[in-house]
N, C-alpha and C. Protein backbone atom coordinates (compact mmCIF):
# COMPACT_ATOMS: atom_id res chain seq x y z
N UNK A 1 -5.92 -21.70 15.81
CA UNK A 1 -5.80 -20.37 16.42
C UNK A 1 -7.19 -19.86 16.79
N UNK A 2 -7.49 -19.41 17.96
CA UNK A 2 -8.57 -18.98 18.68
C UNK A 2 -9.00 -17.95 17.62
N UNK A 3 -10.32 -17.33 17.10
CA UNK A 3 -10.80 -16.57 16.27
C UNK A 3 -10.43 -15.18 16.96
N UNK A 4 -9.88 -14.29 16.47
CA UNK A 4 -9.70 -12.83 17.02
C UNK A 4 -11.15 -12.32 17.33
N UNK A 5 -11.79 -12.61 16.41
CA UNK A 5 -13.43 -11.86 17.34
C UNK A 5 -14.00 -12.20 18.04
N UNK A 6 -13.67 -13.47 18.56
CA UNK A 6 -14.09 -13.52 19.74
C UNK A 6 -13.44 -12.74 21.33
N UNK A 7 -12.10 -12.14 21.08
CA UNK A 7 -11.67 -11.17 21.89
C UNK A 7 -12.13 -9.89 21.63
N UNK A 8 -12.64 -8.79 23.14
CA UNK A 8 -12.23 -7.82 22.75
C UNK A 8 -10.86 -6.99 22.41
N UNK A 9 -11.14 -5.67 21.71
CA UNK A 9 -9.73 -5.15 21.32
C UNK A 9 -10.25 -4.09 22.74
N UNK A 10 -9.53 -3.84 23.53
CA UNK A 10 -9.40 -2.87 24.14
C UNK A 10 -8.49 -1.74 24.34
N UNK A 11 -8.88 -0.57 24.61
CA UNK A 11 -7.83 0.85 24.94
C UNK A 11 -6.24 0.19 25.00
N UNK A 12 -6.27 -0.60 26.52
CA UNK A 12 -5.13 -1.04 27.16
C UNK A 12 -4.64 -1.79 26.21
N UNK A 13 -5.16 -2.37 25.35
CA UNK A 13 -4.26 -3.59 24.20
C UNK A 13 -3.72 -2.70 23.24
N UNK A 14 -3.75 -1.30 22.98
CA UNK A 14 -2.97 -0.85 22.15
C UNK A 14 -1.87 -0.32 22.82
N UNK A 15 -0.69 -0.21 21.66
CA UNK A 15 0.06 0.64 21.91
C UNK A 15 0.06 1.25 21.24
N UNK A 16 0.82 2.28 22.07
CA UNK A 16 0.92 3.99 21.84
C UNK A 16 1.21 4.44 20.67
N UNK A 17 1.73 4.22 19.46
CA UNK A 17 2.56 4.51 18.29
C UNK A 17 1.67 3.71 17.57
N UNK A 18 0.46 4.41 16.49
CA UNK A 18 0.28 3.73 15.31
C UNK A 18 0.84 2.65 14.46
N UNK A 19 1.87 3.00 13.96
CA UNK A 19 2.52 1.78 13.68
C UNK A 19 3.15 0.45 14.30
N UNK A 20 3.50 0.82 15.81
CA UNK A 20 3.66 -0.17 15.90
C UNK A 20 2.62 -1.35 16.19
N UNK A 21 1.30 -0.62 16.34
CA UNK A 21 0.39 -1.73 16.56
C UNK A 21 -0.05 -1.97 15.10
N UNK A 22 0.29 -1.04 14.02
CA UNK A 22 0.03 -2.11 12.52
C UNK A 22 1.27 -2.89 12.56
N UNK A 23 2.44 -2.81 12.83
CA UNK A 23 3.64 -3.69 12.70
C UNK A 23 2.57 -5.39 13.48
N UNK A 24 2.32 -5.29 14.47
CA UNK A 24 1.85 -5.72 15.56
C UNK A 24 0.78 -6.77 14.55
N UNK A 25 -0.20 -5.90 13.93
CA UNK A 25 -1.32 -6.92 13.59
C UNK A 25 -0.85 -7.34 12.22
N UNK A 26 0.59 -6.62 11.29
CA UNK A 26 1.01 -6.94 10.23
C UNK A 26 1.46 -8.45 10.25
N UNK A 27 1.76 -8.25 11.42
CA UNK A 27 2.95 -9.70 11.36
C UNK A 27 1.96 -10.80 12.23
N UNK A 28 0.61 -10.87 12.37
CA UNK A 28 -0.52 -11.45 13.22
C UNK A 28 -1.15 -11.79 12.16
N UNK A 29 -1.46 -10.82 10.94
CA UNK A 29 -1.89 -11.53 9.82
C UNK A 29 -1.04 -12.37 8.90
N UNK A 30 -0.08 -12.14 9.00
CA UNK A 30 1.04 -13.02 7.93
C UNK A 30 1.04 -14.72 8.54
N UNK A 31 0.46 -14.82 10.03
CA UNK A 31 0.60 -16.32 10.31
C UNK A 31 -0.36 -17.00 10.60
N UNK A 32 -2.05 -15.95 9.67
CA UNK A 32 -2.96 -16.47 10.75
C UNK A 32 -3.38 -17.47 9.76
N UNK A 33 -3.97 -18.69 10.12
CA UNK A 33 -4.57 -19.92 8.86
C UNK A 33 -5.51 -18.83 7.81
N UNK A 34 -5.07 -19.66 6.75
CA UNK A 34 -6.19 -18.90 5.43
C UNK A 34 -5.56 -18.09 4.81
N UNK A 35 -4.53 -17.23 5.41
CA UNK A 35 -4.00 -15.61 4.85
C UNK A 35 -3.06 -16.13 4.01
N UNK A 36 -3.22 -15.53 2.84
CA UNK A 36 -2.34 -15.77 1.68
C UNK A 36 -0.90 -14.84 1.87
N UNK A 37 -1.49 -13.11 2.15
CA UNK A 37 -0.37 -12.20 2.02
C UNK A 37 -1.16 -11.03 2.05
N UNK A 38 -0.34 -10.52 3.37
CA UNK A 38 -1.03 -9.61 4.15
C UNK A 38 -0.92 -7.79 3.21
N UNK A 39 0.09 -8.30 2.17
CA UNK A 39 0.45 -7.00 1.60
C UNK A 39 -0.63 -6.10 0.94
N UNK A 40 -1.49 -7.00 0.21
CA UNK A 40 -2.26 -5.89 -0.78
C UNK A 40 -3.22 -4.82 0.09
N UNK A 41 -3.09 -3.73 -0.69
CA UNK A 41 -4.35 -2.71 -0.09
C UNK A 41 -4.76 -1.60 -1.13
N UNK A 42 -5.96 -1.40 -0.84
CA UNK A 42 -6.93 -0.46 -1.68
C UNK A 42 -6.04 0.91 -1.72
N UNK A 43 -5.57 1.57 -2.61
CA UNK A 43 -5.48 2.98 -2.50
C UNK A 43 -6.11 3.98 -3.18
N UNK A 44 -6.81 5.06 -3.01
CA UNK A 44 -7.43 5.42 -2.68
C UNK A 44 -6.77 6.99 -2.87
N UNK A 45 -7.33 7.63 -4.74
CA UNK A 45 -6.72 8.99 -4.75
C UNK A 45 -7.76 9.94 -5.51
N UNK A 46 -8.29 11.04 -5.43
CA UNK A 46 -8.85 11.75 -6.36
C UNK A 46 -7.96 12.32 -7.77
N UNK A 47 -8.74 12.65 -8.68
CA UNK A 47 -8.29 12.70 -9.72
C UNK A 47 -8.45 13.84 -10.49
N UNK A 48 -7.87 14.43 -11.55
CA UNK A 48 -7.92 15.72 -12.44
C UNK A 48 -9.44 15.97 -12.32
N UNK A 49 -10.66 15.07 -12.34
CA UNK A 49 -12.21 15.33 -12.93
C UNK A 49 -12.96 15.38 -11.34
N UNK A 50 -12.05 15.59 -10.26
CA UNK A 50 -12.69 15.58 -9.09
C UNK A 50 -13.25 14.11 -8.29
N UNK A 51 -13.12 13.30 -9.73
CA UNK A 51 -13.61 12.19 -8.95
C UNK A 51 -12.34 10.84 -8.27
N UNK A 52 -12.88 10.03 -6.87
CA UNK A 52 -12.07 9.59 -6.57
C UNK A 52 -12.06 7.91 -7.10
N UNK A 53 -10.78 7.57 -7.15
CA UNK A 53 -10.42 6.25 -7.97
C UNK A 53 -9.85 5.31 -7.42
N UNK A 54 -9.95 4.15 -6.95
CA UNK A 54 -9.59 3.45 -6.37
C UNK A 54 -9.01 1.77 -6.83
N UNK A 55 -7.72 1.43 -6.40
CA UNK A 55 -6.88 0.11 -7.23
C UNK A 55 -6.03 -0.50 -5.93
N UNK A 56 -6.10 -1.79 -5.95
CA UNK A 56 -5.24 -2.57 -5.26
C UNK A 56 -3.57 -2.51 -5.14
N UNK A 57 -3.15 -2.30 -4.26
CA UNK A 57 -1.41 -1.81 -5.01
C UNK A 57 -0.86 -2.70 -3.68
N UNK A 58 0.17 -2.66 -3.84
CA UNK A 58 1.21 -3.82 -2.65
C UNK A 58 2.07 -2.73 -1.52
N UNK A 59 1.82 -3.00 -0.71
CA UNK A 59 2.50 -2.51 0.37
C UNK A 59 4.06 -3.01 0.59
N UNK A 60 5.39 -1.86 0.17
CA UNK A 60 6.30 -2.59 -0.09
C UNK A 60 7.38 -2.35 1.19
N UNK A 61 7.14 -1.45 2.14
CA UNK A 61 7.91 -1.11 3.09
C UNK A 61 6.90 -0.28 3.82
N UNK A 62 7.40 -0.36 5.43
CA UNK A 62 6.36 0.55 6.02
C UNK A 62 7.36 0.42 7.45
N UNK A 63 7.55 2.34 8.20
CA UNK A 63 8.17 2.57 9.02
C UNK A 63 7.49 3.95 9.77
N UNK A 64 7.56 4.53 10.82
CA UNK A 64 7.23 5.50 10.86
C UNK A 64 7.09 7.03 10.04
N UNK A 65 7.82 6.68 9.03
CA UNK A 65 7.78 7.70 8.39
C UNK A 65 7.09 7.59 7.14
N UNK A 66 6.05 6.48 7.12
CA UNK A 66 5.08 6.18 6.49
C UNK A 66 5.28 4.91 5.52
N UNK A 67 3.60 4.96 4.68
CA UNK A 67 3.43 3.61 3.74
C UNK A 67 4.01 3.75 2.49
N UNK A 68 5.00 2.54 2.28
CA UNK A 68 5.20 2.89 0.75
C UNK A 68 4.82 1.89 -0.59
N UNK A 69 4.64 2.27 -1.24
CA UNK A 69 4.11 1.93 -2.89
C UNK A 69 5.21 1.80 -3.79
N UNK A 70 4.85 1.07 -5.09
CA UNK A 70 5.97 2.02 -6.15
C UNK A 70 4.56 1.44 -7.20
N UNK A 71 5.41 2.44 -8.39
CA UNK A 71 4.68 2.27 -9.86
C UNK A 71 4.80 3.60 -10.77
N UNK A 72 4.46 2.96 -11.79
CA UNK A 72 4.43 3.77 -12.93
C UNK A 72 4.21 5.50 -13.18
N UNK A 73 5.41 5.85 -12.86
CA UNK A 73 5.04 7.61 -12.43
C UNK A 73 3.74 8.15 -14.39
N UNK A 74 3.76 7.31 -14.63
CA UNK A 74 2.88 8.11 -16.06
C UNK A 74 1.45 7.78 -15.91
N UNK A 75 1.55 6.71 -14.50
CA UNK A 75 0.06 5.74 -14.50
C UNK A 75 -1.08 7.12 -14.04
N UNK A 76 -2.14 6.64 -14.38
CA UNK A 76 -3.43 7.49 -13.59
C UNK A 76 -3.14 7.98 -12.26
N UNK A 77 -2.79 6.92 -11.00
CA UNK A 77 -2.79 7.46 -9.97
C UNK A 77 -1.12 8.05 -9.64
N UNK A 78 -0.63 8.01 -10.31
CA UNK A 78 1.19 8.82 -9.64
C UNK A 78 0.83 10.30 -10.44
N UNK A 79 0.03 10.17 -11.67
CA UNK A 79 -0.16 11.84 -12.04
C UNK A 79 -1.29 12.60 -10.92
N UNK A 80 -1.90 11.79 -10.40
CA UNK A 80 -3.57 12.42 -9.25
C UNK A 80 -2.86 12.83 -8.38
N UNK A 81 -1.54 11.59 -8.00
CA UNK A 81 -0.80 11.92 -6.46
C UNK A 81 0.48 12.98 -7.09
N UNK A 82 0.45 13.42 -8.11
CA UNK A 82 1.35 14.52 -8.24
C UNK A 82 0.58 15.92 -8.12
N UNK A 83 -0.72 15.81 -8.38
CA UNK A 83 -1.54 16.78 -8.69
C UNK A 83 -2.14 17.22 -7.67
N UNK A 84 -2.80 16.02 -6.18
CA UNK A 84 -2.99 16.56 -5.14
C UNK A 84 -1.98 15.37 -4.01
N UNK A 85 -1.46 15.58 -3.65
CA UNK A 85 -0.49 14.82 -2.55
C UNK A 85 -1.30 14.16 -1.36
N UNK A 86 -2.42 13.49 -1.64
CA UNK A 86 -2.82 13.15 -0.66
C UNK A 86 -3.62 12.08 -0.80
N UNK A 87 -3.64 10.97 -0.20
CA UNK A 87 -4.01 9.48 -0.04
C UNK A 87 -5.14 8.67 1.08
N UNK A 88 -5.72 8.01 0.56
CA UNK A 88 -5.81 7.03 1.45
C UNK A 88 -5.67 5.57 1.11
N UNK A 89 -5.76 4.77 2.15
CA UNK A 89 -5.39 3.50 2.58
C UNK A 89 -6.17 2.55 2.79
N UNK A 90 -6.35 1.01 2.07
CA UNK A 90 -7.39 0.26 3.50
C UNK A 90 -7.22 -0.93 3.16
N UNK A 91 -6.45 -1.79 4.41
CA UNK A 91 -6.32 -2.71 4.40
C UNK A 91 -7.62 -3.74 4.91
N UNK A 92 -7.77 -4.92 4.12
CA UNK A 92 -8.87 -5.52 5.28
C UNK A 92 -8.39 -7.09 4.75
N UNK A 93 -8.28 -8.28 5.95
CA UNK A 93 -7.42 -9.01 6.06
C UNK A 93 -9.35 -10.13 6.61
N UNK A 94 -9.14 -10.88 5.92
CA UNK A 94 -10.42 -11.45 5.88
C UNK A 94 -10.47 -12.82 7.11
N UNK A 95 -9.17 -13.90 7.00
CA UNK A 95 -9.21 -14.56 8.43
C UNK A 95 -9.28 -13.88 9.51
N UNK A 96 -8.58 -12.96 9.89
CA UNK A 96 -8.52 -12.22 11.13
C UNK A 96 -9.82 -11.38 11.73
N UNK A 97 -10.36 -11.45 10.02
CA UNK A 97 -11.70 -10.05 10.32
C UNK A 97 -11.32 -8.96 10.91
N UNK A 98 -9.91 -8.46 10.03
CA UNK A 98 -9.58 -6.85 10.71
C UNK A 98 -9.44 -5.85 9.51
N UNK A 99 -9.30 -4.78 9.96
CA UNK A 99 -9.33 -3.74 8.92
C UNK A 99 -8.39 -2.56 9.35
N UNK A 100 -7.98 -2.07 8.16
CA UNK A 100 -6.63 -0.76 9.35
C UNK A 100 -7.11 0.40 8.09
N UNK A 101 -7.22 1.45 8.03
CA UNK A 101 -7.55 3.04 7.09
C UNK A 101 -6.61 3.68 7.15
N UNK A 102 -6.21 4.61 6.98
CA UNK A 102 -5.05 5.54 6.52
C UNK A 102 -5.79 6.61 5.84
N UNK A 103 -5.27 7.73 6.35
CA UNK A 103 -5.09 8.56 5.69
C UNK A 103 -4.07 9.86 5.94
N UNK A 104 -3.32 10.24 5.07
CA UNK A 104 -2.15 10.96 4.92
C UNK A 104 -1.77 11.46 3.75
N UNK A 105 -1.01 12.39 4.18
CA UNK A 105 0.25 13.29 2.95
C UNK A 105 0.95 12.21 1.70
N UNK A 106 1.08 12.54 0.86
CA UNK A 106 2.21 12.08 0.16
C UNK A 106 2.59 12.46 -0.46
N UNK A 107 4.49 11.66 -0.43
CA UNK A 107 5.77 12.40 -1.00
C UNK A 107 6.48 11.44 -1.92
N UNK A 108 6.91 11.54 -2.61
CA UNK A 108 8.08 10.81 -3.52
C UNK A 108 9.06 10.05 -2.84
N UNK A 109 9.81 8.82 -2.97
CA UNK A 109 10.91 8.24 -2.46
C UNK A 109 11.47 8.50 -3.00
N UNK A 110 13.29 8.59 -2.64
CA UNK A 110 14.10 9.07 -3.06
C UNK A 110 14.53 8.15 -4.06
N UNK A 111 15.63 8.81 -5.20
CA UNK A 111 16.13 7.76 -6.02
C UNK A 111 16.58 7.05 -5.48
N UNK A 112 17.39 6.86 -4.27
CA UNK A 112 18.43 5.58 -3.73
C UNK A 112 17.67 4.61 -3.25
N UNK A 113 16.10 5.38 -2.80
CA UNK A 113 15.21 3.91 -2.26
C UNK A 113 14.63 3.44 -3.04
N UNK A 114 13.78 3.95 -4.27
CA UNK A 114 13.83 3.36 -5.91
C UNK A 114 14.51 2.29 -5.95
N UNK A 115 16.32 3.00 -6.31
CA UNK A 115 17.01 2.07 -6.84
C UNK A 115 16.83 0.46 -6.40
N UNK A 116 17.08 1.14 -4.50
CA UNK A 116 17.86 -0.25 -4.00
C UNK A 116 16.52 -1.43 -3.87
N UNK A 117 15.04 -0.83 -4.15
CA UNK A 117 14.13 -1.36 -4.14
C UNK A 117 13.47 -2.14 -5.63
N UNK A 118 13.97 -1.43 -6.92
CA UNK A 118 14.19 -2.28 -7.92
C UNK A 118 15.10 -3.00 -7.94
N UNK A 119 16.15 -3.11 -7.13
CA UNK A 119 17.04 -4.17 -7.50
C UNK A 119 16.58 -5.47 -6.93
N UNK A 120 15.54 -5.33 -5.98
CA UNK A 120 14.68 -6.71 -5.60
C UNK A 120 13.98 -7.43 -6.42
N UNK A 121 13.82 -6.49 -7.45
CA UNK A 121 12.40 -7.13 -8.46
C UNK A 121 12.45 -8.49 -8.93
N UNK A 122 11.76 -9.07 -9.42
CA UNK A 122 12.39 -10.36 -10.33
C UNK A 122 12.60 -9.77 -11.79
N UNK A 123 13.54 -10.23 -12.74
CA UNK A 123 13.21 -9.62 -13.53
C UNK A 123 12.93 -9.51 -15.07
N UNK A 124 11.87 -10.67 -14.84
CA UNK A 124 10.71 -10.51 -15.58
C UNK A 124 9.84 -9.64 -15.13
N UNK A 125 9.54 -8.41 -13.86
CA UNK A 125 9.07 -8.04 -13.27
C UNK A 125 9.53 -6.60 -13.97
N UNK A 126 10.51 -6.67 -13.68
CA UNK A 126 11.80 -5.25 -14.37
C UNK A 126 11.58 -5.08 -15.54
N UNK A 127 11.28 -6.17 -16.99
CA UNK A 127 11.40 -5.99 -17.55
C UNK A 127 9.62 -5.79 -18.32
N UNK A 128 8.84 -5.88 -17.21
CA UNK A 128 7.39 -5.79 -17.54
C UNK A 128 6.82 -4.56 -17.61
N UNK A 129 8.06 -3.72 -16.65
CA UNK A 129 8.07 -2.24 -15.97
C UNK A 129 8.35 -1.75 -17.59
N UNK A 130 9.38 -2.19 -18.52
CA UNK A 130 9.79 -1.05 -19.34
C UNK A 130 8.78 -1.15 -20.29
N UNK A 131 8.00 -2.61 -21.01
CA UNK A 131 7.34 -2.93 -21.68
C UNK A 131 5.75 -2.01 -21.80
N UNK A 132 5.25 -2.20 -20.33
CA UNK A 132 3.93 -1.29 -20.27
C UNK A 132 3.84 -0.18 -20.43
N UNK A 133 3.03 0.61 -21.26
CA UNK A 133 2.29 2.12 -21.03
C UNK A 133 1.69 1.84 -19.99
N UNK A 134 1.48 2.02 -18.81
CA UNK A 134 0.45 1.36 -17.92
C UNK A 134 -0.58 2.20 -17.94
N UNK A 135 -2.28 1.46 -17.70
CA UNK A 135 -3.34 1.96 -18.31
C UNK A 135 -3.66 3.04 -19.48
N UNK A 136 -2.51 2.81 -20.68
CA UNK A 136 -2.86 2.93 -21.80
C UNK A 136 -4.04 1.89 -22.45
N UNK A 137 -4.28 2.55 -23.80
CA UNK A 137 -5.27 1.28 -25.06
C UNK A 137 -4.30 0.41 -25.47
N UNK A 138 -4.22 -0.76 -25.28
CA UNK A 138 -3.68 -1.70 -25.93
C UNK A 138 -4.62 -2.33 -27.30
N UNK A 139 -3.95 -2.02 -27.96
CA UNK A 139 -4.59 -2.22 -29.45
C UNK A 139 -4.22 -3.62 -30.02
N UNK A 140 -3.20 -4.15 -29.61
CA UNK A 140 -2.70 -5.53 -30.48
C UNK A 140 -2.05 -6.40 -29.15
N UNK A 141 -2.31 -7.34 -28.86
CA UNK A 141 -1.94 -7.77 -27.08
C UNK A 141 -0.62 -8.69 -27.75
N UNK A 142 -0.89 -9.23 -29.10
CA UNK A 142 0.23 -9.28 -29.76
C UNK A 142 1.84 -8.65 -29.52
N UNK A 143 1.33 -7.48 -29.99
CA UNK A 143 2.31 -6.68 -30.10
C UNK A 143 2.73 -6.41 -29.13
N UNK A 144 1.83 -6.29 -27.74
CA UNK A 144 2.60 -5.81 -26.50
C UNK A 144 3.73 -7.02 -26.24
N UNK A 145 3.37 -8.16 -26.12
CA UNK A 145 4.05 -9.83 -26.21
C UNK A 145 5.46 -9.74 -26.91
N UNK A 146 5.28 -9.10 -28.30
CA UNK A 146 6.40 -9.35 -28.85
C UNK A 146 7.28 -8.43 -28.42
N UNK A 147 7.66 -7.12 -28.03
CA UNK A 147 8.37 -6.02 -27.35
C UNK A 147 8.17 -6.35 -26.28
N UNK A 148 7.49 -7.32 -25.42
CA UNK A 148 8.53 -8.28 -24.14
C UNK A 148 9.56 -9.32 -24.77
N UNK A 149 9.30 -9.79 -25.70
CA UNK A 149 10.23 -10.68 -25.68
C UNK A 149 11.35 -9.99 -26.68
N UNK A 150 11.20 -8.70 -26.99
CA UNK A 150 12.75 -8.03 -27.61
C UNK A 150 13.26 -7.43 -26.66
N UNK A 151 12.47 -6.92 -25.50
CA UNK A 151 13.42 -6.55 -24.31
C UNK A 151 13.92 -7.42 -23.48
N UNK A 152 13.37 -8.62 -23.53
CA UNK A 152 14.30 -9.72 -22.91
C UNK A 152 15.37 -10.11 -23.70
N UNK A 153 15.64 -10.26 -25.13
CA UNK A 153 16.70 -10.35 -25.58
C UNK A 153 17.80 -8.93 -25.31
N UNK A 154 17.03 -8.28 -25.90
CA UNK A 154 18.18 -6.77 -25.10
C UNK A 154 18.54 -6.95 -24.11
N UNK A 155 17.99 -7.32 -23.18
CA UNK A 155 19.07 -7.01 -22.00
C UNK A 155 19.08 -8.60 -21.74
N UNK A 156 19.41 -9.37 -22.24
CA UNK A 156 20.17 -10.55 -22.07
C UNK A 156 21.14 -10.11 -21.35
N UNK A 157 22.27 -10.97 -20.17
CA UNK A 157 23.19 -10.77 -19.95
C UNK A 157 23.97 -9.59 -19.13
N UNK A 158 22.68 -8.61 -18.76
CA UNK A 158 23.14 -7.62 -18.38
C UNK A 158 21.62 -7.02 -17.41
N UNK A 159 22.13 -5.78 -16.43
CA UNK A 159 21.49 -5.57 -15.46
C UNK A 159 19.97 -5.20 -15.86
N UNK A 160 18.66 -4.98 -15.88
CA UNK A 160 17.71 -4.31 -16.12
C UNK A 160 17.83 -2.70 -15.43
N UNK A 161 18.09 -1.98 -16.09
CA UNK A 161 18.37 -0.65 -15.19
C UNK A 161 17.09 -0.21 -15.03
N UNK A 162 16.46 0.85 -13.93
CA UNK A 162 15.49 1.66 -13.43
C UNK A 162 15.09 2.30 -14.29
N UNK A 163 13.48 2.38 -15.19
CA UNK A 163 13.34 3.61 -16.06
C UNK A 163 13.25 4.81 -15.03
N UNK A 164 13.28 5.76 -15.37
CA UNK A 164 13.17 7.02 -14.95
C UNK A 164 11.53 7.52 -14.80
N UNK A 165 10.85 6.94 -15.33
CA UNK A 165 9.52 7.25 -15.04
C UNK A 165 9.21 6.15 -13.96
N UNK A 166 9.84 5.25 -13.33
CA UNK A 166 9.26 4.09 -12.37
C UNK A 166 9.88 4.61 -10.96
N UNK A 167 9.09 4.56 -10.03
CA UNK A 167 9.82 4.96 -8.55
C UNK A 167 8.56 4.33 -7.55
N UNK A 168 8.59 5.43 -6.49
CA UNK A 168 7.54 5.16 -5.63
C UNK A 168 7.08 6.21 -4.68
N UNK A 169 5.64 6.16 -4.14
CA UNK A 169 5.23 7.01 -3.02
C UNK A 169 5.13 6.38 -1.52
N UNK A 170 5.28 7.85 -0.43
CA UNK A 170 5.31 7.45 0.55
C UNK A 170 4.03 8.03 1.08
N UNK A 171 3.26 7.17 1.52
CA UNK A 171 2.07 7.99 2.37
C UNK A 171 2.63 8.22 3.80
N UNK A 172 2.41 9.24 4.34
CA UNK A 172 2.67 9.98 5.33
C UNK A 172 1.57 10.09 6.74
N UNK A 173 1.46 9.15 7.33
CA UNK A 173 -0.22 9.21 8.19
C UNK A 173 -0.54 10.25 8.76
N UNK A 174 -1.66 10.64 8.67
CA UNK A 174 -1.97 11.58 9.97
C UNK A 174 -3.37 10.92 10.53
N UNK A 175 -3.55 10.15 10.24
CA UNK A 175 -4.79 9.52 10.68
C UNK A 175 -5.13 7.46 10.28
N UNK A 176 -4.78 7.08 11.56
CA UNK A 176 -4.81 5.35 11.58
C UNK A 176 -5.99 4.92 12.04
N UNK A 177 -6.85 3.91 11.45
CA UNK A 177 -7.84 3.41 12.47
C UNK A 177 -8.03 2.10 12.13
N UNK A 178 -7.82 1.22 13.02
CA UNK A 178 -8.15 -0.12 13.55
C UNK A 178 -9.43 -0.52 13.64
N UNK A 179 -9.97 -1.54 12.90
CA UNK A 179 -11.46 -2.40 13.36
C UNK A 179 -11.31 -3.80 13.36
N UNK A 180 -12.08 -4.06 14.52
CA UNK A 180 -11.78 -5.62 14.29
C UNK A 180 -13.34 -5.80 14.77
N UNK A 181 -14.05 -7.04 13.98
CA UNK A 181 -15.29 -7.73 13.82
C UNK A 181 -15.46 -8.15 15.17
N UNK A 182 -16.63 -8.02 16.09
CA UNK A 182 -17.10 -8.41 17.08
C UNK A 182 -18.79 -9.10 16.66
N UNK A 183 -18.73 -10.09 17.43
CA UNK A 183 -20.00 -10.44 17.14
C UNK A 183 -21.39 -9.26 17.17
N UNK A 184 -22.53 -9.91 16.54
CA UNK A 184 -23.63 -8.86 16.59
C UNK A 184 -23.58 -7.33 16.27
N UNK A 185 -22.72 -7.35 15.05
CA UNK A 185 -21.87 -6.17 14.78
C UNK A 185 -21.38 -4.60 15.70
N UNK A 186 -21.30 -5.62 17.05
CA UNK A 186 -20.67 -4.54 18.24
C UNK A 186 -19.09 -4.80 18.20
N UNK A 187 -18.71 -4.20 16.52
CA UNK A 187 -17.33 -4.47 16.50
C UNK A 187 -16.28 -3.06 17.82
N UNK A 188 -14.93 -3.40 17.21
CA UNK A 188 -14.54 -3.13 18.09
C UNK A 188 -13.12 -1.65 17.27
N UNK A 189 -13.46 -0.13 17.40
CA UNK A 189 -13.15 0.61 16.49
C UNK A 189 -11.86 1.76 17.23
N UNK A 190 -11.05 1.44 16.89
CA UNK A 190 -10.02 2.54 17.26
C UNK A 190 -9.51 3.30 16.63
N UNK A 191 -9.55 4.97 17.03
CA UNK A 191 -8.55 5.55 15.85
C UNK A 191 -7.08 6.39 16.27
N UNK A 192 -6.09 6.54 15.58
CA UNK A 192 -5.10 7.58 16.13
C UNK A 192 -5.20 8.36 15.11
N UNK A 193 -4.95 9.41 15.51
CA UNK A 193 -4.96 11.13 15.12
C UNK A 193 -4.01 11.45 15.35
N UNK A 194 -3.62 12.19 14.50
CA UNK A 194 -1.65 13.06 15.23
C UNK A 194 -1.83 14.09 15.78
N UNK A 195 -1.45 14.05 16.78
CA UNK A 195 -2.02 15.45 17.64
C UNK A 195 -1.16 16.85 17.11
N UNK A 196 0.17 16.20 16.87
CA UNK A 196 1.46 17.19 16.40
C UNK A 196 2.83 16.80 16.82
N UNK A 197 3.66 17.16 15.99
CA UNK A 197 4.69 16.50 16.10
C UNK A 197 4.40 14.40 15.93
N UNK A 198 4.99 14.09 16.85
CA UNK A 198 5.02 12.97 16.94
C UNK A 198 4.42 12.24 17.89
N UNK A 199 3.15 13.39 18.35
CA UNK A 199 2.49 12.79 18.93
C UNK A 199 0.82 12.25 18.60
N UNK A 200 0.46 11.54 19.18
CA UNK A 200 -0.59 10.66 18.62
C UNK A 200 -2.20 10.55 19.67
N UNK A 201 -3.33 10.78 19.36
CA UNK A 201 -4.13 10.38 20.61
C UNK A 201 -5.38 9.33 19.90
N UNK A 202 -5.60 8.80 20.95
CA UNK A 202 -6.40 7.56 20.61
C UNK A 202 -7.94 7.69 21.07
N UNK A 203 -8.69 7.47 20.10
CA UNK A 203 -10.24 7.79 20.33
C UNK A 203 -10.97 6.69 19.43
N UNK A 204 -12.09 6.02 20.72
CA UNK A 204 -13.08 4.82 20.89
C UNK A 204 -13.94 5.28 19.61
N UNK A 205 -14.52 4.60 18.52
CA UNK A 205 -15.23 4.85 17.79
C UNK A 205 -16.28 4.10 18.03
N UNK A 206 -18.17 4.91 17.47
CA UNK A 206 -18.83 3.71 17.43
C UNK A 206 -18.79 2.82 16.22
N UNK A 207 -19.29 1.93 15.75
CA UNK A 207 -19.18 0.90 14.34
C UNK A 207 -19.67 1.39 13.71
């Protein structure tokens, strides 16, 4: 496959709708040689002490009505994103040499998209969910080990149900921007802005 930086990205090569040109380079990175999995990305939240904190999380659905996550509503960042509703994003995809930012609102998914989205899990996955304090002190790694393997006997035989503290967030964009690596670092920088409503405008950045 021809190296993407050696093309420019130009105005005319986007389209109009943010997402669909991440749909666009989502599914450009999923086939390019080298790429393992285009999902992971930095997110990116401030916290009770003002300061901002940043962790790798998986990108588990994504539509116009924004990016979604799930995890541990007790973890560090689902209490920051309860405390101030607002996110950022950043993907950067290393064969391709591209990069996409985000930043937006965020809201809670509903229980039914929870649900129908834990019922994908694997579940040893499900059952890793009930086991963790997540970023608690683990004092005995022992002990965490053995209360996995009594909740795998418990629910032998039967469904892993949803804790009530596990769900997910939706980031909400109001701001997308595209970079892709050009030689002699005259990369190549686009951003969309929501103008209002559902509309969007596109502005040339320098690098």
């Amino acid at each position: 496959m021809e190296p993407l930086q050696d093309n420019p990205l130009r105005r005319e090569d986007l389209l109009a709708h943010p997402i669909d040109q991440f749909a666009r380079w989502f599914e450009q990175a999923k086939t390019f040689p080298g790429m393992t999995r285009p999902e992971p990305m930095c997110l990116s939240t401030v916290g009770p002490d003002g300061f901002p904190d940043s962790r790798m999380v998986l990108l588990k659905t994504f539509g116009y009505d924004g990016f979604v996550f799930y995890t541990n509503m007790h973890s560090p960042k689902a209490r920051s994103l309860v405390a101030l509703p607002r996110a950022a994003l950043c993907f950067y995809w290393e064969p391709p040499k591209r990069q996409v930012r985000i930043q937006g609102t965020v809201e809670r998914v509903s229980e039914a998209e929870a649900d129908a989205y834990w019922e994908t899990r694997p579940r040893e996955s499900q059952i890793g969910v009930w086991v963790s304090d997540q970023s608690m002190v683990v004092a005995d790694r022992g002990l965490f080990e053995r209360r996995a393997a009594e909740l795998t006997a418990a629910f032998e035989g039967r469904a892993v149900p949803r804790p009530v503290y596990w769900s997910g967030f939706r980031v909400v964009p109001r701001r997308i921007e595209f970079w892709q690596e050009r030689p002699g670092r005259l990369h190549d920088r686009f951003v969309y802005v929501r103008a209002g409503g559902e509309e969007w405008e596109i502005q040339q950045l320098y690098p």
